[in-house]
Protein backbone atom coordinates (compact mmCIF):
# COMPACT_ATOMS: atom_id res chain seq x y z
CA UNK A 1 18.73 -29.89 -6.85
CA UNK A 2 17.58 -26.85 -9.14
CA UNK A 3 16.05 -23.59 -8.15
CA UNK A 4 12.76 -23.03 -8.79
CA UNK A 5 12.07 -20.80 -11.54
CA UNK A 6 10.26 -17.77 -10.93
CA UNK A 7 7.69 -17.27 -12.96
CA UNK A 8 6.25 -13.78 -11.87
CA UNK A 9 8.31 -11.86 -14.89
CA UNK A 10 6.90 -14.18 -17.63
CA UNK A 11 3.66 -13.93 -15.83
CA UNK A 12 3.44 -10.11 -15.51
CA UNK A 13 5.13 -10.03 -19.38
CA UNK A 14 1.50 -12.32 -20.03
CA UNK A 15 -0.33 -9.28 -18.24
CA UNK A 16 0.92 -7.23 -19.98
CA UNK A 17 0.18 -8.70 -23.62
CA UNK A 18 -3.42 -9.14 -22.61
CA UNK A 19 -3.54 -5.68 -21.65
CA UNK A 20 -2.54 -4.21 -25.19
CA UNK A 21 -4.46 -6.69 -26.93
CA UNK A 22 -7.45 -5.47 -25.19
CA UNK A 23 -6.99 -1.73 -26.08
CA UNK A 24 -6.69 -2.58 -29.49
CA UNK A 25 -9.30 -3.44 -32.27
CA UNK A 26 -7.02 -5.75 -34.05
CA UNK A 27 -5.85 -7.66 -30.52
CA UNK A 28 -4.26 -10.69 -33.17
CA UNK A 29 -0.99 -9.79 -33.71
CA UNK A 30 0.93 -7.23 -31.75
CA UNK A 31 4.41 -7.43 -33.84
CA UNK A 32 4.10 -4.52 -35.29
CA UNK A 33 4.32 -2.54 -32.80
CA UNK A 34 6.98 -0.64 -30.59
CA UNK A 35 7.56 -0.45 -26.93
CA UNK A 36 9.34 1.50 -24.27
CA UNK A 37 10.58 -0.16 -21.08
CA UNK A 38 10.49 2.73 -18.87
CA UNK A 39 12.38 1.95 -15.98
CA UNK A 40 13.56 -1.53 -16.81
CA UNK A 41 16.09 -2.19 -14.15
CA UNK A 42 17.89 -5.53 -15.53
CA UNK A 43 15.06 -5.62 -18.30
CA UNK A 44 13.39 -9.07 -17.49
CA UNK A 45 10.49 -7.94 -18.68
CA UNK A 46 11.91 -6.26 -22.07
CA UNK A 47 13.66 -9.09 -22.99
CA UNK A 48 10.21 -10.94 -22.79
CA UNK A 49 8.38 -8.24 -24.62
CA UNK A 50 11.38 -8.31 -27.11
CA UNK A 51 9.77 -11.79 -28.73
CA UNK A 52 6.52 -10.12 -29.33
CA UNK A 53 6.78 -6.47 -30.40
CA UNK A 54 8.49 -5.71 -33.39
CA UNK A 55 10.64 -2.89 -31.80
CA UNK A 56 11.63 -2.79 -27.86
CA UNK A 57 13.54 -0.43 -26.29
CA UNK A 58 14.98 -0.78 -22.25
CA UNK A 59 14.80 2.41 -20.53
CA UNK A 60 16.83 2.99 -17.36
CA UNK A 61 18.73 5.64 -15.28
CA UNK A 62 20.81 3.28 -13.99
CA UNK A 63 23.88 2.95 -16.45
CA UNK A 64 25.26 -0.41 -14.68
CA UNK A 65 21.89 -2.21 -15.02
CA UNK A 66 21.92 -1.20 -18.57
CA UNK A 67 25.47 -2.34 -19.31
CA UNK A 68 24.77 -5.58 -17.68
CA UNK A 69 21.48 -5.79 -19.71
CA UNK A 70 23.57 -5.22 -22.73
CA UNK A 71 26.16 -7.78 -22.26
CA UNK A 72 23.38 -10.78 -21.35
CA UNK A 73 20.68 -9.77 -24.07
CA UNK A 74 19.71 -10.92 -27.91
CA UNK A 75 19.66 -7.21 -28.91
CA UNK A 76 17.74 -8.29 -32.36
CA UNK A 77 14.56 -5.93 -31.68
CA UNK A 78 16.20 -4.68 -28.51
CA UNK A 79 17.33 -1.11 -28.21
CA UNK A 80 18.95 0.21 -24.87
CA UNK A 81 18.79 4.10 -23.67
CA UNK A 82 20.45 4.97 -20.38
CA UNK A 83 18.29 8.18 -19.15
CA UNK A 84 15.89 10.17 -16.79
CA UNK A 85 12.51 9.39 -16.86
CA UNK A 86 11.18 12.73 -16.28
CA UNK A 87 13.27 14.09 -18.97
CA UNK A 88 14.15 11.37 -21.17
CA UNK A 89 15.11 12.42 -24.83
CA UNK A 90 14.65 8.96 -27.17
CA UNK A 91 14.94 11.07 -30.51
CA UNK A 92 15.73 9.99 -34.12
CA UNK A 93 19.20 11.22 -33.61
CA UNK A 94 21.02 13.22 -36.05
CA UNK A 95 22.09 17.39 -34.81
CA UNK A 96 19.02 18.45 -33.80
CA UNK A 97 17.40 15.69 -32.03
CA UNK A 98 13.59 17.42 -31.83
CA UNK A 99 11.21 14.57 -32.76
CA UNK A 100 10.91 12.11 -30.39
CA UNK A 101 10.79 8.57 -31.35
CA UNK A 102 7.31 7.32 -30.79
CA UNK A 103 5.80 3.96 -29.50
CA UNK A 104 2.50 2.32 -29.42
CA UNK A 105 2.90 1.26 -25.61
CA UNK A 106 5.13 2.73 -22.97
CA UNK A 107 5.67 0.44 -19.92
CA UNK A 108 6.40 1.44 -16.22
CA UNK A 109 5.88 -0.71 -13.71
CA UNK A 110 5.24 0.06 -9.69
CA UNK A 111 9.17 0.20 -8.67
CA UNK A 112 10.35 2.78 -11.59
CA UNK A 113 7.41 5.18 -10.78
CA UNK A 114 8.24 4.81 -6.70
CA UNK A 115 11.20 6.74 -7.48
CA UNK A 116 9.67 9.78 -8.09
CA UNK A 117 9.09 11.80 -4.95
CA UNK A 118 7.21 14.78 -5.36
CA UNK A 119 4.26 15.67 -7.40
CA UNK A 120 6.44 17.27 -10.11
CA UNK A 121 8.98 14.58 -10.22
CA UNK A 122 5.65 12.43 -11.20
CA UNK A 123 4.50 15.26 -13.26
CA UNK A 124 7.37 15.37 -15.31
CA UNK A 125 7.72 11.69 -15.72
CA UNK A 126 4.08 11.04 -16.90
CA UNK A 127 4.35 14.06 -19.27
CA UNK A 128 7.52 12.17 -20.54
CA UNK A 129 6.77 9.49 -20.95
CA UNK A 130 3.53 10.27 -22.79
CA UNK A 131 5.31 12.49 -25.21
CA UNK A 132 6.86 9.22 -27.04
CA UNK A 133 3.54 8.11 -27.37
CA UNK A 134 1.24 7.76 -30.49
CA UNK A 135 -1.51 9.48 -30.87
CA UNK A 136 -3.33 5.93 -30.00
CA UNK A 137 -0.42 5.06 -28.13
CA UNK A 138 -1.24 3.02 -24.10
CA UNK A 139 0.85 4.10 -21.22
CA UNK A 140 0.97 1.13 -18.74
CA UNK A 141 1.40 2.58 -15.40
CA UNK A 142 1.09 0.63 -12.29
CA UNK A 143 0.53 3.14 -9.73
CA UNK A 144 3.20 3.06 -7.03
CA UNK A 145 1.46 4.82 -3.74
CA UNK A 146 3.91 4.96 -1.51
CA UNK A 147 4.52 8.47 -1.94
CA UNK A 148 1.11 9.70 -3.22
CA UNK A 149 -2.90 8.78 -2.47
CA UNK A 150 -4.54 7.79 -5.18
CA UNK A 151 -6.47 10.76 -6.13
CA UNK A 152 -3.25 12.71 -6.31
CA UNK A 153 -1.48 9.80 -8.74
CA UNK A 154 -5.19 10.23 -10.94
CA UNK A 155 -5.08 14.13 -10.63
CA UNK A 156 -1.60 13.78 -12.10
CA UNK A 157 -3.10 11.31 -15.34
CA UNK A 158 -6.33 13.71 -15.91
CA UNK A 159 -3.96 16.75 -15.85
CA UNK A 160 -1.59 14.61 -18.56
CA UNK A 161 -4.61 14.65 -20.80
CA UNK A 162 -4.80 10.34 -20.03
CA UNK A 163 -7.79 8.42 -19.73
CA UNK A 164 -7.53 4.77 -17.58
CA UNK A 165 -9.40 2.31 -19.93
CA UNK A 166 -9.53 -1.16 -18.69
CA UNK A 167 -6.40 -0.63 -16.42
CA UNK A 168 -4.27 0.53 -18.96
CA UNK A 169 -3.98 4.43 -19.32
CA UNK A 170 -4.29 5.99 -22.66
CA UNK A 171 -4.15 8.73 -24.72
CA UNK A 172 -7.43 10.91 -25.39
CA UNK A 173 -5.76 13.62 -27.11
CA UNK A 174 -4.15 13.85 -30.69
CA UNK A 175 -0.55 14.86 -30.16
C-alpha cells in the first residue's frame, strides 16, 4: 500500500502563485521573475517555485537542511545561501560585496518568522529581507503570532515602510 501524498506544499506553492499574480498588472507569466525562499527548511516549497520563476534562491540558517536540499534538488534555476535572516548578505559577490542581489518576491512562511523572538529580532529580519527587494518587489509574510499580537507584527511592517495589499505585503517606497 502507498502513502498518501501530501498535498499541502504544492497547495500552498498554488497560494502562493495566485498571490503574485494578483499584485501584478501583467499576472500571465511570472518566469521572469526572481524569488527568495527565506527560511526554506528542506525547500519543498522552492523546489516548486523553482518550475515557475526564472531565478529561485533557498534561504536557510540551517546548514544541514541546506546540504540535504542540495544533494536531492534540480539546481537549474535553483540557488542555495546558508544564512541569518535578520542579517542575511545575498550580494553579487566579488571583494566588496555592497549591492544586494534583488528579487521581485521574497517568501517567508509562518515557521521561519516564529523564530524570531523579540521585536528587534523581527525588526531586523523584515528590514532584511526587504532590502533584496525591488522597488515593486512583494514580501510574502505569513504572520507567525506566537510571540507577538498582531498590532505589534503590523507596527513592525508600517515602520519597514510595507503596505499589506491583498495579503501580500509590499513595497510603497522606492529603494
Amino acid at each position: 500500500m502507498t502513502e498518501p501524498m501530501d498535498l499541502t506544499p504544492s497547495i500552498e506553492a498554488a497560494a502562493v502563485l495566485a498571490l503574485v499574480a494578483s499584485t501584478r498588472d501583467d499576472a500571465s507569466d511570472l518566469s521572469d521573475l526572481a524569488l527568495l525562499h527565506v527560511g526554506c527548511g528542506e525547500g519543498v516549497h522552492a523546489r516548486q517555485l523553482a518550475h515557475s520563476f526564472r531565478r529561485v534562491t533557498a534561504l536557510d540558517s540551517d546548514f544541514d537542511k541546506i546540504m540535504r536540499l542540495s544533494q536531492s534538488a534540480d539546481l537549474a534555476n535553483l540557488k542555495l545561501a546558508c544564512d541569518d535572516m535578520r542579517i542575511m548578505d545575498i550580494s553579487n559577490g566579488g571583494p566588496e560585496r555592497k549591492d544586494p542581489v534583488l528579487y521581485d518576491v521574497v517568501l517567508c512562511l509562518a515557521g521561519a518568522i516564529g523564530y524570531m523572538l523579540t521585536l528587534e529580532d523581527l525588526t531586523l529580519a523584515v528590514l532584511s529581507m526587504t532590502a533584496h527587494l525591488v522597488s515593486s518587489g512583494v514580501l510574502i509574510l505569513e504572520p507567525n503570532l506566537t510571540h507577538f499580537g498582531q498590532e505589534q507584527f503590523g507596527e513592525v511592517l508600517l515602520d519597514a515602510g510595507l503596505d499589506v495589499i491583498k495579503g501580500a505585503i509590499k513595497c510603497s517606497a522606492e529603494s
